[in-house]
Every structure is written in structure tokens, then in C-alpha cells.
PDB file of N, CA and C in Angstrom:
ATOM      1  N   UNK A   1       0.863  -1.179   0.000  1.00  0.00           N
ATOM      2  CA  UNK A   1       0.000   0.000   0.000  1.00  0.00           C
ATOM      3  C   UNK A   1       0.902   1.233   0.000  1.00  0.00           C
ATOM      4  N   UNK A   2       0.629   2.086  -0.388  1.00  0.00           N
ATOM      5  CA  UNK A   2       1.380   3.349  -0.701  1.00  0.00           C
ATOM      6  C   UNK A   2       0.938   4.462  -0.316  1.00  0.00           C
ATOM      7  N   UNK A   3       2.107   5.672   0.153  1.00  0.00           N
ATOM      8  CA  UNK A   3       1.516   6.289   1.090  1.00  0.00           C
ATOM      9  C   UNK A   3      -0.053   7.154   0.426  1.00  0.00           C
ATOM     10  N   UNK A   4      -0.279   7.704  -0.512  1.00  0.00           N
ATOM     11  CA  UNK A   4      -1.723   8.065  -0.806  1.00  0.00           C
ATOM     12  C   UNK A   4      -2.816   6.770  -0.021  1.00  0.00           C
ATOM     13  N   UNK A   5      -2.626   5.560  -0.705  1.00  0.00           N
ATOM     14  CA  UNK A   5      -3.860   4.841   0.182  1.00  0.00           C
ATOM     15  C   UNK A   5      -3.643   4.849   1.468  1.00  0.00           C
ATOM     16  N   UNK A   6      -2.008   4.985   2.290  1.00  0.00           N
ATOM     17  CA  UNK A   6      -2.458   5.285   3.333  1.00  0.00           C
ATOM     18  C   UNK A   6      -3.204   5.878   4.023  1.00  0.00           C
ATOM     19  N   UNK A   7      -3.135   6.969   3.385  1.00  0.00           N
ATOM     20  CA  UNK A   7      -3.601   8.302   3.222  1.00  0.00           C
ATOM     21  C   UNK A   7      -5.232   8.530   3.472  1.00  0.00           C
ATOM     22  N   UNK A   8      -5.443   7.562   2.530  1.00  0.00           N
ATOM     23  CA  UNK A   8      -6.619   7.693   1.989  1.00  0.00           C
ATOM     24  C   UNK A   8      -7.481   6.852   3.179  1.00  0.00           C
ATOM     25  N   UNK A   9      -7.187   6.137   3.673  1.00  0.00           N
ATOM     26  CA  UNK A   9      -7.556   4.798   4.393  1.00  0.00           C
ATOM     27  C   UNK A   9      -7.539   5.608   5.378  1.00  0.00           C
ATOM     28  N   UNK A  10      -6.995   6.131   6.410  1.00  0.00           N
ATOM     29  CA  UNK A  10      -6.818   6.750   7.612  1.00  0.00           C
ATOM     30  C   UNK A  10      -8.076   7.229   7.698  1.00  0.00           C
ATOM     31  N   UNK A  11      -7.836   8.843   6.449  1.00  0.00           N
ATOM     32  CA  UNK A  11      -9.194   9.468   6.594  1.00  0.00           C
ATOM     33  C   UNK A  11     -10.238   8.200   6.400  1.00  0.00           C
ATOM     34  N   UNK A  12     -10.707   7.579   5.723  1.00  0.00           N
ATOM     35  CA  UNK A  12     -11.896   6.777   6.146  1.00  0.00           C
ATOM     36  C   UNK A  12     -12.090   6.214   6.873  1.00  0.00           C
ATOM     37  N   UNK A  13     -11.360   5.432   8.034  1.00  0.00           N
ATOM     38  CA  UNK A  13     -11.288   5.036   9.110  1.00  0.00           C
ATOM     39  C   UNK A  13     -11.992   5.932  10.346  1.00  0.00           C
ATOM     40  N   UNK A  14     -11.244   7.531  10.234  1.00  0.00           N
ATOM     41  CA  UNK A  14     -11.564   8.283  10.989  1.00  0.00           C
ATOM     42  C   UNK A  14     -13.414   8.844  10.560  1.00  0.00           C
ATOM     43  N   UNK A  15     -13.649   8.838   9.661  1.00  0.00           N
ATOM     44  CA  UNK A  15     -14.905   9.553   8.962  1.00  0.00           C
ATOM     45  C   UNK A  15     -15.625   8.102   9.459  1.00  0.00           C
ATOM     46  N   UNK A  16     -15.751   6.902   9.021  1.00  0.00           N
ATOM     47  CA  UNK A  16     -16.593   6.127   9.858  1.00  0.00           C
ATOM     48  C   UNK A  16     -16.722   5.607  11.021  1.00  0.00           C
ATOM     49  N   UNK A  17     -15.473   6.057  11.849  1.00  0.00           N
ATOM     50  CA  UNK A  17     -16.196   6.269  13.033  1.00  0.00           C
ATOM     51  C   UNK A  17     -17.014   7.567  13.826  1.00  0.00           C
ATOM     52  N   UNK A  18     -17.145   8.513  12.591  1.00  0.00           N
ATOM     53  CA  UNK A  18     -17.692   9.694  13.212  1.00  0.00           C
ATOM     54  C   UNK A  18     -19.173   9.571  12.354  1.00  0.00           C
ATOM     55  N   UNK A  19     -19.436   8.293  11.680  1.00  0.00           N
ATOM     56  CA  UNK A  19     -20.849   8.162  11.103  1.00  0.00           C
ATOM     57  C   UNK A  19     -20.832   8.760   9.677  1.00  0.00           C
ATOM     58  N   UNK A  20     -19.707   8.897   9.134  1.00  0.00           N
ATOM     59  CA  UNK A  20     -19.733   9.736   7.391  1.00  0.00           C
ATOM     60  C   UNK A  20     -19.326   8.549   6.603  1.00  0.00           C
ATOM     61  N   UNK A  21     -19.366   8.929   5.359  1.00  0.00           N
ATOM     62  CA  UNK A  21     -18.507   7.876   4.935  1.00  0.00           C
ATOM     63  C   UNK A  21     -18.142   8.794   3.151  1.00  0.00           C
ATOM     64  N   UNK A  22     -17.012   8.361   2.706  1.00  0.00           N
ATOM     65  CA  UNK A  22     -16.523   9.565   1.833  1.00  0.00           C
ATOM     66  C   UNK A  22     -16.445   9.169   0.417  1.00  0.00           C
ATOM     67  N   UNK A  23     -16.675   9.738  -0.400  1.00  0.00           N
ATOM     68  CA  UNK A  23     -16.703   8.876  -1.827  1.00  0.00           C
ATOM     69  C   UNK A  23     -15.316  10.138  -2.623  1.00  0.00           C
ATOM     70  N   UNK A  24     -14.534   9.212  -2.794  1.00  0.00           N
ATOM     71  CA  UNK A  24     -13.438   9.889  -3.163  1.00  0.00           C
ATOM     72  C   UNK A  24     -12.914  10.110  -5.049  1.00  0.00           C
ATOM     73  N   UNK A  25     -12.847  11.193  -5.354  1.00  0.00           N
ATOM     74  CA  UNK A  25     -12.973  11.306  -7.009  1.00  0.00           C
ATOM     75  C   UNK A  25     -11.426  11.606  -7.008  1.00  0.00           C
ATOM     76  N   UNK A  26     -10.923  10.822  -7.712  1.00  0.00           N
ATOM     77  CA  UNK A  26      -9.841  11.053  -8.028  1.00  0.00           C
ATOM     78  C   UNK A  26      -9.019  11.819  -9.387  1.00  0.00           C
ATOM     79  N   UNK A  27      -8.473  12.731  -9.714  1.00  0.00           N
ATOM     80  CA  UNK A  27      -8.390  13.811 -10.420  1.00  0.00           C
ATOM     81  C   UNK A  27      -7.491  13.278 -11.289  1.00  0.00           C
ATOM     82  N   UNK A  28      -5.773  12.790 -10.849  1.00  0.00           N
ATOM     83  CA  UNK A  28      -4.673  12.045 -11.330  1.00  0.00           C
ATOM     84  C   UNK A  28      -3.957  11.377 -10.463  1.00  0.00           C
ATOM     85  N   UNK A  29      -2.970  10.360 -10.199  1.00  0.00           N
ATOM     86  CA  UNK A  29      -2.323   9.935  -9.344  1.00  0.00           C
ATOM     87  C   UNK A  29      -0.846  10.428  -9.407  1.00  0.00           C
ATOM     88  N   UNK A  30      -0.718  10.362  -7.901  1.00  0.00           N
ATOM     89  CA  UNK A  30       0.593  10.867  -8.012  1.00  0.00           C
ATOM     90  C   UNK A  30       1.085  10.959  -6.473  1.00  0.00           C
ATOM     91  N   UNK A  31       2.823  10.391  -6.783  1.00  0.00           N
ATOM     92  CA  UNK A  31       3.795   9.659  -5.558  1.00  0.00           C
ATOM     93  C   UNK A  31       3.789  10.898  -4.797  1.00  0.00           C
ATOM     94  N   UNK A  32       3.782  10.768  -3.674  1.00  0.00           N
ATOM     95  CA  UNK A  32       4.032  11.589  -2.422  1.00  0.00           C
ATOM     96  C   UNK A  32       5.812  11.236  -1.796  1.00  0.00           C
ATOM     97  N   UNK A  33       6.725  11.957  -1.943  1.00  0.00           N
ATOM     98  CA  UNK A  33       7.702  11.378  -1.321  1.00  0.00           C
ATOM     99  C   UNK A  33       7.951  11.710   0.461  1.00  0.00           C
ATOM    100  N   UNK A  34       8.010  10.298   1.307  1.00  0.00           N
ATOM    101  CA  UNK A  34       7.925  10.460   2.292  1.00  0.00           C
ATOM    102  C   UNK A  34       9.073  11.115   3.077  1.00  0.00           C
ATOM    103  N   UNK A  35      10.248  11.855   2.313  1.00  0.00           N
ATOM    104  CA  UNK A  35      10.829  12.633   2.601  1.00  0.00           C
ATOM    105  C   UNK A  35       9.618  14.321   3.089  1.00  0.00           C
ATOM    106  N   UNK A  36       8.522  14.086   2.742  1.00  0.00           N
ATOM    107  CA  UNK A  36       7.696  15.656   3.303  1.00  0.00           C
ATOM    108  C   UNK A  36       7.030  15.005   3.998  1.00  0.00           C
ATOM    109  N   UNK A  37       7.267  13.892   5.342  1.00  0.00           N
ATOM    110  CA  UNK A  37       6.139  13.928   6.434  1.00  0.00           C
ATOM    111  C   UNK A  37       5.872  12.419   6.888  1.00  0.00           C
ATOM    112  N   UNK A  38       5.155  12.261   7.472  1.00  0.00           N
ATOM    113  CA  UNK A  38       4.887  10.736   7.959  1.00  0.00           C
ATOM    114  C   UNK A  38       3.327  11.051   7.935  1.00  0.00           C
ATOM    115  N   UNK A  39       2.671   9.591   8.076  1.00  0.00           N
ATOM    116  CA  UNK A  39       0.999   9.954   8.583  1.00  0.00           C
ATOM    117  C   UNK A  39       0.824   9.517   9.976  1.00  0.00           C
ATOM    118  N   UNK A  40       0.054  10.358  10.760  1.00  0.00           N
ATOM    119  CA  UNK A  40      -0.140  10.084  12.192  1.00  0.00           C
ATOM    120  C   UNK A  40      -0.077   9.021  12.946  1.00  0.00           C
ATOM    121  N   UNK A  41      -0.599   8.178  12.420  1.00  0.00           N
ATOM    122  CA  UNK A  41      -0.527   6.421  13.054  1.00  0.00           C
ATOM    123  C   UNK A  41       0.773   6.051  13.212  1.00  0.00           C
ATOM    124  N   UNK A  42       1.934   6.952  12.223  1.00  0.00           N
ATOM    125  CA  UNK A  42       3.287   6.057  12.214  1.00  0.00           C
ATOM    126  C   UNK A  42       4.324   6.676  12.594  1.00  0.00           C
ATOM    127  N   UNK A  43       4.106   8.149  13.481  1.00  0.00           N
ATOM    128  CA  UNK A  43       4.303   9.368  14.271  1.00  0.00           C
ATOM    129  C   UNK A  43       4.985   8.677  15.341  1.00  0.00           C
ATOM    130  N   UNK A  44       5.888   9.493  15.929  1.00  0.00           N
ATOM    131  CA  UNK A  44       6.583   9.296  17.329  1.00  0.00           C
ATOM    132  C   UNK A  44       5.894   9.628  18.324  1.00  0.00           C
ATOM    133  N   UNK A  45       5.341   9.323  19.388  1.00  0.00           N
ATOM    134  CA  UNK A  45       4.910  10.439  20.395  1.00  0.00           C
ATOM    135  C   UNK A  45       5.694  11.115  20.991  1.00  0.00           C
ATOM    136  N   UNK A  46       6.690  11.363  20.625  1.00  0.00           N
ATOM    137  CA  UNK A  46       7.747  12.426  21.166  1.00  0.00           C
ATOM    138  C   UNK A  46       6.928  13.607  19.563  1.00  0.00           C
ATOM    139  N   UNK A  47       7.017  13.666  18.762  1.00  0.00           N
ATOM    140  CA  UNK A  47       6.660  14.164  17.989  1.00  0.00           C
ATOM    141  C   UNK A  47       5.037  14.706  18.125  1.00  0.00           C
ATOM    142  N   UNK A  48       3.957  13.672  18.290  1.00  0.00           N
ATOM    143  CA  UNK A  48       2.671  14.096  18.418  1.00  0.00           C
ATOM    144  C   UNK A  48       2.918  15.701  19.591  1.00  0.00           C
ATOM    145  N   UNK A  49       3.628  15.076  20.623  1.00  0.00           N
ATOM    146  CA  UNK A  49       3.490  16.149  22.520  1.00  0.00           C
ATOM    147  C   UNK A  49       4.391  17.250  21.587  1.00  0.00           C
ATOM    148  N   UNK A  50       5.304  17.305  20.518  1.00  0.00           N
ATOM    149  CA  UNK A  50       6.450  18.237  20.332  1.00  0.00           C
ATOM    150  C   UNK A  50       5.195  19.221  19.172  1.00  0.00           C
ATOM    151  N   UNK A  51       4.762  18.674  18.592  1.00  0.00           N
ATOM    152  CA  UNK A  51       4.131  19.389  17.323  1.00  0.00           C
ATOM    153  C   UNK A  51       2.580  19.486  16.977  1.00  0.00           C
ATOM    154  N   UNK A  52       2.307  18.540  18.125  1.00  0.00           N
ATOM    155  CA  UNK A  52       0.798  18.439  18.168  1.00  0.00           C
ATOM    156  C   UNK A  52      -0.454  19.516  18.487  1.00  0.00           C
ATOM    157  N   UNK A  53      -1.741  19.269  18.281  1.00  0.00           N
ATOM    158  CA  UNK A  53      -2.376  19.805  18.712  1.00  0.00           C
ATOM    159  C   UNK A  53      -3.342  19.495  19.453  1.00  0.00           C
ATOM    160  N   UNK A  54      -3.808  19.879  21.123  1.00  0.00           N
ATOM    161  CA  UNK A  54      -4.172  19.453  21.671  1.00  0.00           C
ATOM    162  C   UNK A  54      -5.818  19.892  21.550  1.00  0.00           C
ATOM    163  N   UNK A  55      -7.133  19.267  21.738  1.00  0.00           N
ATOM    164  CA  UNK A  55      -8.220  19.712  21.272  1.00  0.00           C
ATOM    165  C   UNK A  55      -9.267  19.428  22.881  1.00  0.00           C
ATOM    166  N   UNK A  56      -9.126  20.790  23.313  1.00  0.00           N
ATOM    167  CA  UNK A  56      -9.272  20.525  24.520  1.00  0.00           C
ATOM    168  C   UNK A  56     -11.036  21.357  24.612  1.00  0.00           C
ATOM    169  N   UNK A  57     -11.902  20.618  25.414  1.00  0.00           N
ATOM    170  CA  UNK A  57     -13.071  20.748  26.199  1.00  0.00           C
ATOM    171  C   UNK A  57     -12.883  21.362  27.240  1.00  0.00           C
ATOM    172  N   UNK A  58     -12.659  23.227  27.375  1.00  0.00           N
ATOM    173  CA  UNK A  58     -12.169  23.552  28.786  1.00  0.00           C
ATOM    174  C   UNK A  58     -13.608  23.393  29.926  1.00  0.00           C
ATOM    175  N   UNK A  59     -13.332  23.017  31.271  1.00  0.00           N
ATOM    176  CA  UNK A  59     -14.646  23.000  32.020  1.00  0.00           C
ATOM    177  C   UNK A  59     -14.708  24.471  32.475  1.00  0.00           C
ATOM    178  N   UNK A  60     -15.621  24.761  33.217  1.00  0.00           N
ATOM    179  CA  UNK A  60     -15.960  26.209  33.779  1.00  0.00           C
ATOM    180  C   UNK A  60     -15.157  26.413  34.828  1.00  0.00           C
ATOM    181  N   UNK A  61     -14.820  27.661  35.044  1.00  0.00           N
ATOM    182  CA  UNK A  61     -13.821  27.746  35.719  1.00  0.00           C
ATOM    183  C   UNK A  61     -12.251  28.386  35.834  1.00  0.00           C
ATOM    184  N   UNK A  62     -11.386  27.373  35.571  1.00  0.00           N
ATOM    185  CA  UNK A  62      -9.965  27.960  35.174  1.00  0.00           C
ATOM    186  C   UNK A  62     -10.035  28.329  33.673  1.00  0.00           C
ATOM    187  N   UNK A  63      -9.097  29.289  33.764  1.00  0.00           N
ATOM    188  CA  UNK A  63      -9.075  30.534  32.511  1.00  0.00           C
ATOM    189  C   UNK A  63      -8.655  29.606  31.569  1.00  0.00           C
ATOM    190  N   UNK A  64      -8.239  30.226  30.457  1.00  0.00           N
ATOM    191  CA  UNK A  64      -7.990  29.749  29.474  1.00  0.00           C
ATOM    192  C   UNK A  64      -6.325  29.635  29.532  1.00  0.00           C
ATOM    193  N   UNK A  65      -5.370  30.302  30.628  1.00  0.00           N
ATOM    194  CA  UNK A  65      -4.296  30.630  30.722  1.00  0.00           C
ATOM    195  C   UNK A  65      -3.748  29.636  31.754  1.00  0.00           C
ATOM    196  N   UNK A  66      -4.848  29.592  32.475  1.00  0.00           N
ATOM    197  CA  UNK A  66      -4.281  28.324  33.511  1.00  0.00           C
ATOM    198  C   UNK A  66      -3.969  27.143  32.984  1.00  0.00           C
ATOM    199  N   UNK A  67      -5.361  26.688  31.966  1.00  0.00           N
ATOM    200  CA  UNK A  67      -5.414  25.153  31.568  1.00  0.00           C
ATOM    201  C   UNK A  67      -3.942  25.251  30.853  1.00  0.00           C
ATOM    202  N   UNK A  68      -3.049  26.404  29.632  1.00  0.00           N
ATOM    203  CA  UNK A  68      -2.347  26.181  29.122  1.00  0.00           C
ATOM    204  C   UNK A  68      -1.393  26.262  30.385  1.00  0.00           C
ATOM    205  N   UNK A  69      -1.176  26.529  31.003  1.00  0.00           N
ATOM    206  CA  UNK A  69      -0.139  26.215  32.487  1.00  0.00           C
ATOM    207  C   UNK A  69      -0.252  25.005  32.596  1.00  0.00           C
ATOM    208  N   UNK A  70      -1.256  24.450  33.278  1.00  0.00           N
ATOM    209  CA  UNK A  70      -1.068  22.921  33.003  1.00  0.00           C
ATOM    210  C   UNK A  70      -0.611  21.890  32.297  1.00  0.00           C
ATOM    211  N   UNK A  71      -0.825  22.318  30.765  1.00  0.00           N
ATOM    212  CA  UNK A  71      -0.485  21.412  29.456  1.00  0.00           C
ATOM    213  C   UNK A  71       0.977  21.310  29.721  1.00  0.00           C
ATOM    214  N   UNK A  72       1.721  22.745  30.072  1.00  0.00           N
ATOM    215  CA  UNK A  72       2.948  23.061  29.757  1.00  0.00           C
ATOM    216  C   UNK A  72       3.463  21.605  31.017  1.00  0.00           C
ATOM    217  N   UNK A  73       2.974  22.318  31.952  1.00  0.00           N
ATOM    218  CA  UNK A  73       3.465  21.188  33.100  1.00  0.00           C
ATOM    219  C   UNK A  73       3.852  19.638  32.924  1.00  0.00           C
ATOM    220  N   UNK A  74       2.215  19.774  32.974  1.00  0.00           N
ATOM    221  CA  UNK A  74       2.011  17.655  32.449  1.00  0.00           C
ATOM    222  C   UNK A  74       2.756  17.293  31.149  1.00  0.00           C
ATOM    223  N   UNK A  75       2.984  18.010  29.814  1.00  0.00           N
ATOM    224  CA  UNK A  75       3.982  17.653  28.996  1.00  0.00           C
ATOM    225  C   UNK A  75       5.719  18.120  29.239  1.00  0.00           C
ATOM    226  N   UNK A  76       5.874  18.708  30.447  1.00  0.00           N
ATOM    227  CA  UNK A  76       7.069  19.582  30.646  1.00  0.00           C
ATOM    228  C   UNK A  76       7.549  20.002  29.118  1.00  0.00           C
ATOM    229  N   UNK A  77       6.850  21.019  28.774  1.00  0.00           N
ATOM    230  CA  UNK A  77       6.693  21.892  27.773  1.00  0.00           C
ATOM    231  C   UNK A  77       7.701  23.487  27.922  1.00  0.00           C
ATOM    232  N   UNK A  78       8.455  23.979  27.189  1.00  0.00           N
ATOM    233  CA  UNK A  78       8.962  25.346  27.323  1.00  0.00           C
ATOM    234  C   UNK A  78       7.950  26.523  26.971  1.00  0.00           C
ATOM    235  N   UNK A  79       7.099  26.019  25.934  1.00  0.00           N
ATOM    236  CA  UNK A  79       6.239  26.862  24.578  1.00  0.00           C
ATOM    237  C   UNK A  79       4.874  25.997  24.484  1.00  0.00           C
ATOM    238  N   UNK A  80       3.865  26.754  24.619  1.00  0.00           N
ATOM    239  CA  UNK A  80       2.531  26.396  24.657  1.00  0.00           C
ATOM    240  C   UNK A  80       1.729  27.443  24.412  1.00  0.00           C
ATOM    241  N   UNK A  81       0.361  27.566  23.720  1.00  0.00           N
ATOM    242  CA  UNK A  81      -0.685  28.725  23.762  1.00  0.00           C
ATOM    243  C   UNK A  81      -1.558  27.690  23.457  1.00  0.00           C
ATOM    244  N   UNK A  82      -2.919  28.867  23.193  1.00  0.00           N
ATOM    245  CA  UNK A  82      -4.364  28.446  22.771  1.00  0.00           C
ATOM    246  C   UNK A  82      -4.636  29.367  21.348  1.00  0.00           C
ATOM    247  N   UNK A  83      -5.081  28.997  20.765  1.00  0.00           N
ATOM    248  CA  UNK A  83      -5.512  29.101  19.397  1.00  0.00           C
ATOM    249  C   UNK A  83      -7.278  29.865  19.448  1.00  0.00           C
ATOM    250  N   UNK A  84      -7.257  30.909  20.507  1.00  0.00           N
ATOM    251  CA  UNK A  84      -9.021  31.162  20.200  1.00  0.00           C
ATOM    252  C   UNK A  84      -8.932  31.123  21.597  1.00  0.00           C
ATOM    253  N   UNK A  85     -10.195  31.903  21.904  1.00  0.00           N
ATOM    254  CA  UNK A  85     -11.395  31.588  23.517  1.00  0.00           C
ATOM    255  C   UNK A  85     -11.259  29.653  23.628  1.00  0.00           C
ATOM    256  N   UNK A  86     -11.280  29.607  24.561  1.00  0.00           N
ATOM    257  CA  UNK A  86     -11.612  28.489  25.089  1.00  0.00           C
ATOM    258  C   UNK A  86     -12.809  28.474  26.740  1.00  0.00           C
ATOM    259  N   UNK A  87     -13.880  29.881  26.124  1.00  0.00           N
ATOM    260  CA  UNK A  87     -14.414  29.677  27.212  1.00  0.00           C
ATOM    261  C   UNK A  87     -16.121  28.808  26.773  1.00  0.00           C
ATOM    262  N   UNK A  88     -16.305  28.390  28.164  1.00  0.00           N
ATOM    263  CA  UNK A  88     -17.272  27.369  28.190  1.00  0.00           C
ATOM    264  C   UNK A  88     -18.592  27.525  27.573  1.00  0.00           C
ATOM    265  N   UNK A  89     -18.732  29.064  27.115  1.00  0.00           N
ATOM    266  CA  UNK A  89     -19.849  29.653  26.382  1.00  0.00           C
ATOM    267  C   UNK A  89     -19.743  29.703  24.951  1.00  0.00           C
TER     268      UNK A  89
END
């Protein structure tokens, strides 16, 4: 299998377990060299915690500044933010 069907397979994996399912049109084919990247499943988790993004449900309460205090902590992180409000409203 090659990395496009990897590719390709992941996302459908992920889409049916969220109840979709994807009908894919294909335009032309063409090699991806895995010198630009890996696909997630085959990721380091030193890599996911280094480059990742965390998709967080903040509860009511601590700010949006605290929870990223925390992240930093529990991953002993140097560099961390939030991307947007993360308030509960």
C-alpha cells in the first residue's frame, strides 16, 4: 500500500467512526515522497506532545491561561498557547 492509500484509508477510518462515509474522485495519481512527512498512526509520540495539537473541552472555571499552564506542566513543555477563547460559552 502506498503512502496516498495510506492516506486515503486513515481518513476513512476516521470519517466512519464519526458516522460519514466519503466517496473519493480522483483527479490524477501521483507519488508523495515520504521525505515531506509521515501519517499520524506512524508518528513518534515524542513528535505528536512536540508538534501536536491538543483539542481541549475547557470545564468552567480555570481561565484559558491556567489550563495552558497545566499542558505546559504535564507535557514539561517550554512553549505552549491556545488558538481562540476556550471559554465554556
Amino acid at each position: 500500500m502506498d503512502l496516498v492509500e495510506k492516506g486515503l484509508s486513515f481518513i476513512d477510518h476516521i470519517t466512519a467512526r464519526a458516522g460519514y462515509r466519503n466517496e473519493w474522485i480522483v483527479l490524477r495519481e501521483a507519488e508523495t515522497s515520504p521525505d515531506h512527512g509521515v501519517l499520524p498512526y506512524e508518528r513518534k509520540v515524542s513528535d505528536h506532545i512536540n508538534y501536536g495539537v491538543i483539542n481541549l473541552d475547557k470545564p468552567p472555571g480555570p481561565t484559558s491561561h491556567e489550563v495552558v499552564a497545566w499542558v505546559k506542566k504535564m507535557f514539561n513543555l517550554d512553549k505552549a498557547g491556545h488558538g481562540g477563547t476556550l471559554e465554556p460559552l
